[in-house]
PDB file of N, CA and C in Angstrom:
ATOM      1  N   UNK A   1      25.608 173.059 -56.480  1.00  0.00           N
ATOM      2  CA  UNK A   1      26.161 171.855 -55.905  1.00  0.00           C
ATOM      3  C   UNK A   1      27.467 171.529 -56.623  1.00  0.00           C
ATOM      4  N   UNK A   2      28.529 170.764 -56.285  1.00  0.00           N
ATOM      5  CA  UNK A   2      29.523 170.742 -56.587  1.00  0.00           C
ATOM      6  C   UNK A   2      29.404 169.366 -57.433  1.00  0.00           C
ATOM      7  N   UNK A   3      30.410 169.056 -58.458  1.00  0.00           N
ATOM      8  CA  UNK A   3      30.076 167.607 -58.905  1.00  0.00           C
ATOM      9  C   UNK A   3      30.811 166.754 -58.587  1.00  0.00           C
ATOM     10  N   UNK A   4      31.087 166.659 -57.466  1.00  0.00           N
ATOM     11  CA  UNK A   4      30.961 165.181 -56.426  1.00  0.00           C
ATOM     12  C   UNK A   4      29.247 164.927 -56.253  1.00  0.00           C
ATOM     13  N   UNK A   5      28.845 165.814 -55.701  1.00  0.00           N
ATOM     14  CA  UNK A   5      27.182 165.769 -54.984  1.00  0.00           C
ATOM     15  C   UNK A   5      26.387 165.918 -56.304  1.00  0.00           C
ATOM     16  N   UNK A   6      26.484 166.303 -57.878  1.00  0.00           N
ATOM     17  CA  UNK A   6      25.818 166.174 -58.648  1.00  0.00           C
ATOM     18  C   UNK A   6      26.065 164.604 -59.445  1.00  0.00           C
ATOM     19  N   UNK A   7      27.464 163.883 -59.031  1.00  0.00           N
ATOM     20  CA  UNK A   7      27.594 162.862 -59.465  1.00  0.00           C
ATOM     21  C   UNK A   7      26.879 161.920 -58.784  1.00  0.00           C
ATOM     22  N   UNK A   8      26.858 161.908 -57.409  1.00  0.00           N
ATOM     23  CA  UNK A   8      26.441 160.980 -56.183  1.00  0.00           C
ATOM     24  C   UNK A   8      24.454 160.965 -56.680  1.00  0.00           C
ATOM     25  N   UNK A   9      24.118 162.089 -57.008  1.00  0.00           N
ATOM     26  CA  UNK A   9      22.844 162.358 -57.262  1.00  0.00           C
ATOM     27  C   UNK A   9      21.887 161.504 -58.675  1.00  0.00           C
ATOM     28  N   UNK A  10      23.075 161.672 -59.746  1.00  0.00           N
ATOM     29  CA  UNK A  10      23.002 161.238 -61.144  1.00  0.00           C
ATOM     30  C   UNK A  10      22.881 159.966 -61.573  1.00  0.00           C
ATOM     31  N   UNK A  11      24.372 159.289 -60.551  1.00  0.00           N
ATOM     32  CA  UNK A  11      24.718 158.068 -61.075  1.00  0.00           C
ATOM     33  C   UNK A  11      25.635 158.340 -62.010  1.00  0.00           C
ATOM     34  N   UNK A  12      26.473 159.652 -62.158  1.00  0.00           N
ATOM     35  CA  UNK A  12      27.106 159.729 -63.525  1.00  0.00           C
ATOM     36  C   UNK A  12      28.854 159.669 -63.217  1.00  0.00           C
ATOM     37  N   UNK A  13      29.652 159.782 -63.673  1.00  0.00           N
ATOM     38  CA  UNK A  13      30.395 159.971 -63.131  1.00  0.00           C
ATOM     39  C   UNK A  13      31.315 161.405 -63.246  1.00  0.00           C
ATOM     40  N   UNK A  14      31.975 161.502 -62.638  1.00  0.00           N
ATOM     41  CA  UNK A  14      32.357 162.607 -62.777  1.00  0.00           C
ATOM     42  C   UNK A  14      33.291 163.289 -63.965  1.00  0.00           C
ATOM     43  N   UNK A  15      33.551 162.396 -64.421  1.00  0.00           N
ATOM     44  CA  UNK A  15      34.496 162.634 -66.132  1.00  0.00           C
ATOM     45  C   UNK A  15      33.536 162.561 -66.947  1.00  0.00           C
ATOM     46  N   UNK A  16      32.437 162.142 -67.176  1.00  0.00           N
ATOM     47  CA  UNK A  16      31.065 162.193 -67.986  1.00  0.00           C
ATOM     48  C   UNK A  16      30.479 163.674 -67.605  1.00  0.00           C
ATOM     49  N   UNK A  17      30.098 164.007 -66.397  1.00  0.00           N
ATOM     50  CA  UNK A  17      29.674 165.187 -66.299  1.00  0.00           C
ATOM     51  C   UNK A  17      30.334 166.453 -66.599  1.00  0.00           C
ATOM     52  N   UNK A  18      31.503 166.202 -66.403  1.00  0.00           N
ATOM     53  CA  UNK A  18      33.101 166.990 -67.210  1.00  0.00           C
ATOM     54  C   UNK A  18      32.759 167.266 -68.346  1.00  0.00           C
ATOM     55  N   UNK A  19      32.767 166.172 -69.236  1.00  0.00           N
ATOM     56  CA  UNK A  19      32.351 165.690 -70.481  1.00  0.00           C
ATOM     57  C   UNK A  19      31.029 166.639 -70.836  1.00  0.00           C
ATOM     58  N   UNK A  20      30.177 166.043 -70.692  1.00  0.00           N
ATOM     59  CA  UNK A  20      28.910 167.227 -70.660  1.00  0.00           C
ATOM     60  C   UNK A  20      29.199 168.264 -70.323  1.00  0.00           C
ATOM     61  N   UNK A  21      29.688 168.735 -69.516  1.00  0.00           N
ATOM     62  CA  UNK A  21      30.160 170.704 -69.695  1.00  0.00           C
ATOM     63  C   UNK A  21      30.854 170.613 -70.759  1.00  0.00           C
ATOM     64  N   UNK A  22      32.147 170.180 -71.052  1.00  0.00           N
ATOM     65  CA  UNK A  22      32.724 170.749 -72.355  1.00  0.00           C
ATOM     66  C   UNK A  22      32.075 170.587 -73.561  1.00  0.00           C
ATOM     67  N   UNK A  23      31.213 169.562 -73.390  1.00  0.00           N
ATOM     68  CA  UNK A  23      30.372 169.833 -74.912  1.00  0.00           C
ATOM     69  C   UNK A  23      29.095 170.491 -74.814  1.00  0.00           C
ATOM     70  N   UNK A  24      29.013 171.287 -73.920  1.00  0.00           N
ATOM     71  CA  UNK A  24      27.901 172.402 -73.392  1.00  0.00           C
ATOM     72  C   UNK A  24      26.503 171.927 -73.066  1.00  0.00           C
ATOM     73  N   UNK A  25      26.371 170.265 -72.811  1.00  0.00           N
ATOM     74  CA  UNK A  25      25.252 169.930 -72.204  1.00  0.00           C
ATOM     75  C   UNK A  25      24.810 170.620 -71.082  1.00  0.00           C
ATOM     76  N   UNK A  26      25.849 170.878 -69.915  1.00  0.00           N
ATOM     77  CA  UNK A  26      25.716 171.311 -68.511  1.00  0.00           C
ATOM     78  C   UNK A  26      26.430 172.212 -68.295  1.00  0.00           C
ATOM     79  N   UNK A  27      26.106 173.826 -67.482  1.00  0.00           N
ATOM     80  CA  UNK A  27      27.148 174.754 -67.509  1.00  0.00           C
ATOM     81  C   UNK A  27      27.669 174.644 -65.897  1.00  0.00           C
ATOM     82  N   UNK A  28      28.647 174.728 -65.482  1.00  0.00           N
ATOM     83  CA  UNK A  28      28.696 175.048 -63.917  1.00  0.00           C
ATOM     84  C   UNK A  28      29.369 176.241 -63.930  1.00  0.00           C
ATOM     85  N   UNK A  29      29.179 176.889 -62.599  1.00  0.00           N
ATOM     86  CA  UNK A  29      29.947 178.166 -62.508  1.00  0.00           C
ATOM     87  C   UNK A  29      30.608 177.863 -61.611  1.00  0.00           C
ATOM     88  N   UNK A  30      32.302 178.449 -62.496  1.00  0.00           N
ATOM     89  CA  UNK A  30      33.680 178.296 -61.788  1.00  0.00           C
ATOM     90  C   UNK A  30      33.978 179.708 -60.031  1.00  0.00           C
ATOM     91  N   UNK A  31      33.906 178.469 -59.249  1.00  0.00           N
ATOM     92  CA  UNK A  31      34.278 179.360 -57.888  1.00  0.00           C
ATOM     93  C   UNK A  31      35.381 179.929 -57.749  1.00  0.00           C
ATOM     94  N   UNK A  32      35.535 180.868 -56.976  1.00  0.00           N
ATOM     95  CA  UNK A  32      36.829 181.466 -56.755  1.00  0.00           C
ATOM     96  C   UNK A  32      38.073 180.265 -56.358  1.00  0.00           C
ATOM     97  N   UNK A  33      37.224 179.219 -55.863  1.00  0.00           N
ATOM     98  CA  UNK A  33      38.482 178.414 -55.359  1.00  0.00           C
ATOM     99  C   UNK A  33      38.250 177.419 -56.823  1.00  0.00           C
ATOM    100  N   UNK A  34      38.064 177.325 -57.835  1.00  0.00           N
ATOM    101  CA  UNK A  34      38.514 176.587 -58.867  1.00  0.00           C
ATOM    102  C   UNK A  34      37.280 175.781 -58.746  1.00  0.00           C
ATOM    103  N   UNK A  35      36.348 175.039 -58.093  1.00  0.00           N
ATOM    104  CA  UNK A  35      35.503 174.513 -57.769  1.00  0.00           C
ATOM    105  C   UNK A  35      34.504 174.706 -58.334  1.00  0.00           C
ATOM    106  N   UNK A  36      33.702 173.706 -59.323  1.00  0.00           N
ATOM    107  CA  UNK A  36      32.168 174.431 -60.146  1.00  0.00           C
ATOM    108  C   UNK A  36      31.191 174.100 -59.597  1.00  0.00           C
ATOM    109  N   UNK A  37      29.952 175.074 -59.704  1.00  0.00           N
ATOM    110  CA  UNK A  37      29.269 174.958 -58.926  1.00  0.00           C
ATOM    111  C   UNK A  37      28.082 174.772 -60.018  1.00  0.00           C
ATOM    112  N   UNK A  38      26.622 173.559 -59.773  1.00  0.00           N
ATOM    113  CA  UNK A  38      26.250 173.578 -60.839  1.00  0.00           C
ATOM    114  C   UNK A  38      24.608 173.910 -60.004  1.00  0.00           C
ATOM    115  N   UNK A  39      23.627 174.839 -60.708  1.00  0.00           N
ATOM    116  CA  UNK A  39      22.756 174.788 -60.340  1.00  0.00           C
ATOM    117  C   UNK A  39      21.365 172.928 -60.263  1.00  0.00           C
ATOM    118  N   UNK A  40      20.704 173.013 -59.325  1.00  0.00           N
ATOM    119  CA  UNK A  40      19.967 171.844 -59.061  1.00  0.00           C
ATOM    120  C   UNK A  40      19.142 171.677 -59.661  1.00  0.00           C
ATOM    121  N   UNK A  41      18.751 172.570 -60.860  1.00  0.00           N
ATOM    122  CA  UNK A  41      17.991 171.418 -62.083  1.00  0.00           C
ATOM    123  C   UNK A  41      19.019 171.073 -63.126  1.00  0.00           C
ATOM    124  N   UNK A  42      20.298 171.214 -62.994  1.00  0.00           N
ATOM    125  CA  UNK A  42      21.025 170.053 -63.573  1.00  0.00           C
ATOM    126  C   UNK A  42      20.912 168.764 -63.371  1.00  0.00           C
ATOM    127  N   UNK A  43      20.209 168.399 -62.552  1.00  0.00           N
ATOM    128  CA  UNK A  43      20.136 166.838 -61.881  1.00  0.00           C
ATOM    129  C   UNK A  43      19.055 166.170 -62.928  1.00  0.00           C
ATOM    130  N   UNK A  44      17.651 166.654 -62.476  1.00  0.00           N
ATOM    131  CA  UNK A  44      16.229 166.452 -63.784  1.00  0.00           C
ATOM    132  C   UNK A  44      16.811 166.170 -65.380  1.00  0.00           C
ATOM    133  N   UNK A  45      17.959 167.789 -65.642  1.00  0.00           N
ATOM    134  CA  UNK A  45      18.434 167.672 -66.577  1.00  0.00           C
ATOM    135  C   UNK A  45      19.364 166.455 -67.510  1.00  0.00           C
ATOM    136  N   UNK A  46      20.091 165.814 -66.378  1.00  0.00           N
ATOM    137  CA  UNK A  46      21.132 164.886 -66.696  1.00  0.00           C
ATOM    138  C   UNK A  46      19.898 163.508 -67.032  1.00  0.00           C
ATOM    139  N   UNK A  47      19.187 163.372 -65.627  1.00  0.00           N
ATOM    140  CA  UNK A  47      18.420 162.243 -66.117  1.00  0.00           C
ATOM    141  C   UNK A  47      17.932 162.602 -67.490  1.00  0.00           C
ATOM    142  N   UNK A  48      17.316 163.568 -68.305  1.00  0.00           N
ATOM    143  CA  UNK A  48      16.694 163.324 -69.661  1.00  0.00           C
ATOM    144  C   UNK A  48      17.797 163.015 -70.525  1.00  0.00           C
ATOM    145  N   UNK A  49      19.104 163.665 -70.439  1.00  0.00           N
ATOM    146  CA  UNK A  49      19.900 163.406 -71.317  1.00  0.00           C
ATOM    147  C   UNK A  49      20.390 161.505 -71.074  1.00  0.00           C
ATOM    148  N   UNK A  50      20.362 161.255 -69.787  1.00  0.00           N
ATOM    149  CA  UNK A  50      20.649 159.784 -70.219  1.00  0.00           C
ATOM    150  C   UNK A  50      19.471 159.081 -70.886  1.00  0.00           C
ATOM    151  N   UNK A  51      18.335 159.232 -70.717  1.00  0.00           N
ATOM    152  CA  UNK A  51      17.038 158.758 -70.500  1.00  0.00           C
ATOM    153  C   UNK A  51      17.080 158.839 -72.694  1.00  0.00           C
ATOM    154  N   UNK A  52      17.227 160.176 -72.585  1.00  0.00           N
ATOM    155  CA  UNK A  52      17.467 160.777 -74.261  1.00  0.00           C
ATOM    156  C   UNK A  52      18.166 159.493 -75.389  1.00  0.00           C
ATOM    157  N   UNK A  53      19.571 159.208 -74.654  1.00  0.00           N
ATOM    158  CA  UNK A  53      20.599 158.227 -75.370  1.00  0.00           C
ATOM    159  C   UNK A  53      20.426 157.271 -75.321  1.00  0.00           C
ATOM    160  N   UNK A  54      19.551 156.403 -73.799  1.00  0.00           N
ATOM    161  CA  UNK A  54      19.306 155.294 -74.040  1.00  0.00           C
ATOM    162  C   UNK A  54      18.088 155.161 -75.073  1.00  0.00           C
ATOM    163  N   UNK A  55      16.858 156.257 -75.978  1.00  0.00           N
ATOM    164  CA  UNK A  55      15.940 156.006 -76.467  1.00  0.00           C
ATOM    165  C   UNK A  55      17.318 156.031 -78.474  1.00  0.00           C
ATOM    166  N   UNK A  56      18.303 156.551 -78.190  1.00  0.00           N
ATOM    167  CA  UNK A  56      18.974 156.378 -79.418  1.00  0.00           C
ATOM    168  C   UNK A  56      19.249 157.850 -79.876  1.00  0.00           C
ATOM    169  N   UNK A  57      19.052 158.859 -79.231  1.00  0.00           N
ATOM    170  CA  UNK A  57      19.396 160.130 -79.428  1.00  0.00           C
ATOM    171  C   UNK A  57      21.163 160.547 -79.228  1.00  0.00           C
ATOM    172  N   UNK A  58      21.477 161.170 -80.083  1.00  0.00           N
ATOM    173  CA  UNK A  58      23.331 161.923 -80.174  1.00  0.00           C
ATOM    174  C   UNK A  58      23.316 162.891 -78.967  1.00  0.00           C
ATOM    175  N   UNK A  59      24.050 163.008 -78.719  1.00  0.00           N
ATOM    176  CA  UNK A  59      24.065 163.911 -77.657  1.00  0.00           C
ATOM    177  C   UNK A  59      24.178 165.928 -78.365  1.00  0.00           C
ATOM    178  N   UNK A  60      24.601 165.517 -79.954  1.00  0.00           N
ATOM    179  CA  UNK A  60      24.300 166.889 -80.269  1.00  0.00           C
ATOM    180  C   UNK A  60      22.385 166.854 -80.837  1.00  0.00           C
ATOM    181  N   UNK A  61      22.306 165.632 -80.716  1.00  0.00           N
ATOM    182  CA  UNK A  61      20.397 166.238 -80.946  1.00  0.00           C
ATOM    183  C   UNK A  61      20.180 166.430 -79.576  1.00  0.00           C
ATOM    184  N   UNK A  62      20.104 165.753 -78.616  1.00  0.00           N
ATOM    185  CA  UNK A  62      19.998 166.137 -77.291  1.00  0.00           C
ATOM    186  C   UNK A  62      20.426 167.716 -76.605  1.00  0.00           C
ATOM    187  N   UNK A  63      21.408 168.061 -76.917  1.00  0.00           N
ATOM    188  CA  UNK A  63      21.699 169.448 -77.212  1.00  0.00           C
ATOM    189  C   UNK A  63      20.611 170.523 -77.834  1.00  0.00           C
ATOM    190  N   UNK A  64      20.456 170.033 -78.919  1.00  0.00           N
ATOM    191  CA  UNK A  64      19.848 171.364 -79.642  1.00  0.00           C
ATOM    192  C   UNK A  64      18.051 170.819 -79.680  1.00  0.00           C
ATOM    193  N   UNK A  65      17.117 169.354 -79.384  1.00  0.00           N
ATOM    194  CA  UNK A  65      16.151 169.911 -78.702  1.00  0.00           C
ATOM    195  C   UNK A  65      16.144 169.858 -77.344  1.00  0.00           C
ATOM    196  N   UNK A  66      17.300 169.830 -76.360  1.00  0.00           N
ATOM    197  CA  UNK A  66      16.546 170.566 -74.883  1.00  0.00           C
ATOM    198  C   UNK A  66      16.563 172.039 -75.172  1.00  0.00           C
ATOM    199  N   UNK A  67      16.813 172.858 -75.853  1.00  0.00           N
ATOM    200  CA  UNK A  67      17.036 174.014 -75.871  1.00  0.00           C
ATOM    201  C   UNK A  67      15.619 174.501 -76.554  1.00  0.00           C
ATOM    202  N   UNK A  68      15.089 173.508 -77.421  1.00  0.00           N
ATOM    203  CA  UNK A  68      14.004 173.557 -78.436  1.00  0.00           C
ATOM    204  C   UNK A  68      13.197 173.354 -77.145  1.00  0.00           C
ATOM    205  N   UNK A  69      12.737 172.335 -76.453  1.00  0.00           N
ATOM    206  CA  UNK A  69      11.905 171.947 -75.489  1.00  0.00           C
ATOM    207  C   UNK A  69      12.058 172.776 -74.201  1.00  0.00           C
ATOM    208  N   UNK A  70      13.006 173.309 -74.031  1.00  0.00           N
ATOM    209  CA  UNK A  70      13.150 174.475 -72.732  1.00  0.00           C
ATOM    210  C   UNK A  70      12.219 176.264 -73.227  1.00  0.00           C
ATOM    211  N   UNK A  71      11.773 175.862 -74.378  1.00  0.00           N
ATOM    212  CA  UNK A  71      11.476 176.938 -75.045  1.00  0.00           C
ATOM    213  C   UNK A  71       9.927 176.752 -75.491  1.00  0.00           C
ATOM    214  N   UNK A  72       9.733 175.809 -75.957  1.00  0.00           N
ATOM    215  CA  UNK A  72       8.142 174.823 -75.886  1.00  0.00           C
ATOM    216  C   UNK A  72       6.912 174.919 -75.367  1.00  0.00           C
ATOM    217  N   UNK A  73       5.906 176.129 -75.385  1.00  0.00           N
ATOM    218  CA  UNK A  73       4.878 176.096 -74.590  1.00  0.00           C
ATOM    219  C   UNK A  73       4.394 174.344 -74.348  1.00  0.00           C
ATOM    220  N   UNK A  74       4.226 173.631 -75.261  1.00  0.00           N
ATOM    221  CA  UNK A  74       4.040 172.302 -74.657  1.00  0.00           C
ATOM    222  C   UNK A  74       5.046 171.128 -75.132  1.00  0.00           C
ATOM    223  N   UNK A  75       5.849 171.383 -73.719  1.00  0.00           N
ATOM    224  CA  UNK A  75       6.748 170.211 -74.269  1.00  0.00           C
ATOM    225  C   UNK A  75       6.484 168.652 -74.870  1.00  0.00           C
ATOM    226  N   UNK A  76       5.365 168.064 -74.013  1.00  0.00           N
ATOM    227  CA  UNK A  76       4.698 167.032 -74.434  1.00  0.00           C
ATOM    228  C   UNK A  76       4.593 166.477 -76.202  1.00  0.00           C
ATOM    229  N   UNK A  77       3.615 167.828 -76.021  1.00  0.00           N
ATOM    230  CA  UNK A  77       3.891 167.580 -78.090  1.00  0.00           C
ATOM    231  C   UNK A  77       5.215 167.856 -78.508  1.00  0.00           C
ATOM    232  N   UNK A  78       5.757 168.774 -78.120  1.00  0.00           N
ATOM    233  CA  UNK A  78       7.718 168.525 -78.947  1.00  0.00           C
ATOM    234  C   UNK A  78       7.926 167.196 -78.796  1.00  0.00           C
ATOM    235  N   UNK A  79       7.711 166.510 -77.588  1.00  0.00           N
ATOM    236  CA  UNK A  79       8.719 165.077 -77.522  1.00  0.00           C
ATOM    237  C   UNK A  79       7.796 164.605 -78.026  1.00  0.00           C
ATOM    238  N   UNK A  80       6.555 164.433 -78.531  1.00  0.00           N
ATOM    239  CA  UNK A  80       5.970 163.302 -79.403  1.00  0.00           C
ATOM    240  C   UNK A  80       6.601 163.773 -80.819  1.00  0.00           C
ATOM    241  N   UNK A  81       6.221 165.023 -81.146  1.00  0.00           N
ATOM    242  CA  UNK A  81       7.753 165.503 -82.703  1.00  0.00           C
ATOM    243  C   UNK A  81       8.560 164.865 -82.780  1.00  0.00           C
ATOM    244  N   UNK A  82       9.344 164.569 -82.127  1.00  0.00           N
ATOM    245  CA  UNK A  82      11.013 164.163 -82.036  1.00  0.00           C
ATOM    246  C   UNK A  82      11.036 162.924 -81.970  1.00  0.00           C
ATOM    247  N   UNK A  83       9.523 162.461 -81.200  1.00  0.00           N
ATOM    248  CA  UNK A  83      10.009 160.775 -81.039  1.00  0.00           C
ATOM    249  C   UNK A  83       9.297 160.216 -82.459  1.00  0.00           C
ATOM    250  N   UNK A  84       8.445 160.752 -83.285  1.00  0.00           N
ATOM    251  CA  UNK A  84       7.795 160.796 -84.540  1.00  0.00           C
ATOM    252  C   UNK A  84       8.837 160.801 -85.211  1.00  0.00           C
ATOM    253  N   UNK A  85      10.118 162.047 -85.764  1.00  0.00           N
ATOM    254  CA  UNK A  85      11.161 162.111 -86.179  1.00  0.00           C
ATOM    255  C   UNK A  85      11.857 160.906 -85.745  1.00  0.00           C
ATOM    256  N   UNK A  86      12.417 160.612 -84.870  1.00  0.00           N
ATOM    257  CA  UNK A  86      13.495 159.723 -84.311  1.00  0.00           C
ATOM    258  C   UNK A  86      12.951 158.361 -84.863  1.00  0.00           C
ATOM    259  N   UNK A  87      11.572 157.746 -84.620  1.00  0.00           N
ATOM    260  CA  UNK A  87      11.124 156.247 -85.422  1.00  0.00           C
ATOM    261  C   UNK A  87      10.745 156.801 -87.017  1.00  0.00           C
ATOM    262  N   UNK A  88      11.062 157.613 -87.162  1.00  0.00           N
ATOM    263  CA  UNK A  88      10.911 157.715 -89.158  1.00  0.00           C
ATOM    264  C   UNK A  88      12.501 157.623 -89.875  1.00  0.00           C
ATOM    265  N   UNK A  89      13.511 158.217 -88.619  1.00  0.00           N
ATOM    266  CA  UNK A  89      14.662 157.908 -89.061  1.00  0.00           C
ATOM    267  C   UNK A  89      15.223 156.194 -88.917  1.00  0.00           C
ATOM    268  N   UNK A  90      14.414 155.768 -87.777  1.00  0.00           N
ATOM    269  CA  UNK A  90      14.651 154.476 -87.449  1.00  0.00           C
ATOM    270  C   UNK A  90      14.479 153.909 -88.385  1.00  0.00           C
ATOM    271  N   UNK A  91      13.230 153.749 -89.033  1.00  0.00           N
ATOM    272  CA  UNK A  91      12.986 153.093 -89.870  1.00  0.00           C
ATOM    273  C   UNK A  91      13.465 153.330 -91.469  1.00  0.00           C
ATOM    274  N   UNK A  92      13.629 154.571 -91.584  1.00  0.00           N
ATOM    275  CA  UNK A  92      14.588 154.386 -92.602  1.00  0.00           C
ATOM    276  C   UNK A  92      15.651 153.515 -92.883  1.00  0.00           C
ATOM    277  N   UNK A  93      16.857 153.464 -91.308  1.00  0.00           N
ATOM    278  CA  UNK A  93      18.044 152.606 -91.430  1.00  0.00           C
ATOM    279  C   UNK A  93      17.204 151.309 -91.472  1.00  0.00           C
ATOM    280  N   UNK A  94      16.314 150.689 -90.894  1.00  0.00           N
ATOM    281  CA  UNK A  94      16.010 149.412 -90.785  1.00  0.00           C
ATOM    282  C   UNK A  94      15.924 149.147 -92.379  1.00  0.00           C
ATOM    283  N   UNK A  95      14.920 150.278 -92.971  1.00  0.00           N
ATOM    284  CA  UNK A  95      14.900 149.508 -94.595  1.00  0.00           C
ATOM    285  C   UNK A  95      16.365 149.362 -95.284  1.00  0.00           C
ATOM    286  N   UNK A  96      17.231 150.536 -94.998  1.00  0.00           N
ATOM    287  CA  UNK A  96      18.602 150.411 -95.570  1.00  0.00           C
ATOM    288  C   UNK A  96      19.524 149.003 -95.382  1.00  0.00           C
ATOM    289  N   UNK A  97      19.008 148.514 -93.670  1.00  0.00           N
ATOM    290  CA  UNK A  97      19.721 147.224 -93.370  1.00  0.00           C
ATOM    291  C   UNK A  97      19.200 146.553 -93.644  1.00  0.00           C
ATOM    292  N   UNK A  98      18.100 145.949 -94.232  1.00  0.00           N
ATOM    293  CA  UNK A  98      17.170 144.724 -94.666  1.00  0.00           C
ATOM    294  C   UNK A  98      17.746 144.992 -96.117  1.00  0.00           C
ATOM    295  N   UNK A  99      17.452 146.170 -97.355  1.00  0.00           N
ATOM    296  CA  UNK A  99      18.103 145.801 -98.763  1.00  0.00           C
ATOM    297  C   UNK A  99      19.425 145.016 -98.162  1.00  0.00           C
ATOM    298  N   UNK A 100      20.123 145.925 -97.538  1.00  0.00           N
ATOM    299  CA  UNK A 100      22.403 145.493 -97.537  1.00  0.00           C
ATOM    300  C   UNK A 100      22.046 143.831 -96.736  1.00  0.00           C
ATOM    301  N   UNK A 101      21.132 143.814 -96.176  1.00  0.00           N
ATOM    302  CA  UNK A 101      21.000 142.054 -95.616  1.00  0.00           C
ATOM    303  C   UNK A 101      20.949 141.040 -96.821  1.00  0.00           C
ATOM    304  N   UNK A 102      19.838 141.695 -97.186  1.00  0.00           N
ATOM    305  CA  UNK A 102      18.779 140.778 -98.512  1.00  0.00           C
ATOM    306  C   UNK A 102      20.250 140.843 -99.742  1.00  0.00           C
ATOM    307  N   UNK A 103      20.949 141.740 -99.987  1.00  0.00           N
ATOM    308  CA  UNK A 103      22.156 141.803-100.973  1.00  0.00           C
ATOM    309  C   UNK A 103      23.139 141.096-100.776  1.00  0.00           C
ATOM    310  N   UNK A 104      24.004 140.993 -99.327  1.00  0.00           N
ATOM    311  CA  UNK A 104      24.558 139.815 -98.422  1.00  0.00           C
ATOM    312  C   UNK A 104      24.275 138.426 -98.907  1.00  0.00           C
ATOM    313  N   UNK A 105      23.099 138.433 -98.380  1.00  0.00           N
ATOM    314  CA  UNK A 105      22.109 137.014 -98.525  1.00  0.00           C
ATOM    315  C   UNK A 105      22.593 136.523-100.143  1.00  0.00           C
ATOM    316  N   UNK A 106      22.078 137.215-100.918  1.00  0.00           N
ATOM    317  CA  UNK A 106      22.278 137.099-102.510  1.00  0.00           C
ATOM    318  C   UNK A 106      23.746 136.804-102.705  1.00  0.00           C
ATOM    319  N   UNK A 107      24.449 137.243-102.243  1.00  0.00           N
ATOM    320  CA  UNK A 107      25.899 137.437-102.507  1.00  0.00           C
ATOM    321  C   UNK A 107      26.582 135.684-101.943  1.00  0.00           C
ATOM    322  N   UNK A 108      26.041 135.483-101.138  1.00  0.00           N
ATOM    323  CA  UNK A 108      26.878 134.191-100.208  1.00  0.00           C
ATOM    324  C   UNK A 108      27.151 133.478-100.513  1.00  0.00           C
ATOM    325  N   UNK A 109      27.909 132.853-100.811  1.00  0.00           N
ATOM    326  CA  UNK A 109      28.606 131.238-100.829  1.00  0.00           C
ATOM    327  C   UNK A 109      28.493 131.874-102.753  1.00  0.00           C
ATOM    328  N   UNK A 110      28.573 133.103-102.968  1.00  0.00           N
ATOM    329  CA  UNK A 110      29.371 133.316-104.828  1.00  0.00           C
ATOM    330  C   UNK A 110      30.618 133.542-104.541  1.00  0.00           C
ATOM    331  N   UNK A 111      31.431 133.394-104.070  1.00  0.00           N
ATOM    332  CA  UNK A 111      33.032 134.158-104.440  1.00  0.00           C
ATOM    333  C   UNK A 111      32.960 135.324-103.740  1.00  0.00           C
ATOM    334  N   UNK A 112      33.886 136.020-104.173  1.00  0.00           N
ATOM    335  CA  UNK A 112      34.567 137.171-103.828  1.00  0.00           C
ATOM    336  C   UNK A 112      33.697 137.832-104.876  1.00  0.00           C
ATOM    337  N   UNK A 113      33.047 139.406-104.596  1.00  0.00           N
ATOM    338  CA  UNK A 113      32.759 140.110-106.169  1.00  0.00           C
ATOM    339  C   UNK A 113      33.725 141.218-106.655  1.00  0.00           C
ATOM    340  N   UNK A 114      35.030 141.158-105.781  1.00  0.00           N
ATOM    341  CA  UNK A 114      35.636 142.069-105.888  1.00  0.00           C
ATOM    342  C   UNK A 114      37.168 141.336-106.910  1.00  0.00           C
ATOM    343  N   UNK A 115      37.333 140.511-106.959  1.00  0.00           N
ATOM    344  CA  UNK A 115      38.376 139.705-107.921  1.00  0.00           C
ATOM    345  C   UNK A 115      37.415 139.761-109.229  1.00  0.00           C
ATOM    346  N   UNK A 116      38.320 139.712-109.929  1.00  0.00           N
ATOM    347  CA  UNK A 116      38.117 139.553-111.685  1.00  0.00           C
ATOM    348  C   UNK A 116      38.002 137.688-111.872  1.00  0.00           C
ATOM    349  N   UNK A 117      36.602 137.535-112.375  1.00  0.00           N
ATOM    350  CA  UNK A 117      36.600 136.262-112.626  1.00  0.00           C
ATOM    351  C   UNK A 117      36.829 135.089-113.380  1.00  0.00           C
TER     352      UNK A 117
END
């Protein structure tokens, strides 16, 4: 399908799906008339990758596990892996932003700590 008809399909637009080929999310094959042509489980495909970013995934982890999960006798358990991984990293930053909050907090209404007092 061409990506007019893979955009119309997606919801994506067509400089995003651009976008995703050059950073090798999506491959299309270039027609003789300049025109790419992208096979129709690119469509399934695009939805996980948005579906992926809105859960907080990079688009280079998205990259390297669909390739992990295209490979997966059970994908099911990979994406419980990843989503296990993904809330252990979460929660890491959350503890990192609660100390730098709680340090903030401590800090407020002292001055500047960066002037000599």
């Amino acid at each position: 399908m061409r990506i007019g008809e893979l955009a119309a399909q997606t919801g994506l637009s067509r400089d995003a799906i651009r976008f995703y080929e050059r950073t090798g999310l999506v491959t299309g094959e270039r027609l003789p008339n300049g025109y790419r042509d992208f096979p129709p489980e690119t469509v399934p495909w695009l939805a996980y990758v948005r579906t992926a970013q809105a859960l907080g995934f990079s688009l280079a982890e998205i990259a390297r596990t669909g390739e992990e999960l295209r490979d997966a006798p059970d994908s099911a358990e990979a994406l419980s892996a990843l989503f296990e991984e993904k809330i252990a990293a979460i929660d890491a930053r959350m503890a990192q932003l609660g100390a730098l909050r709680a340090d903030l907090t401590a800090r407020a209404g002292s001055g500047c700590p960066l002037r000599a007092g």
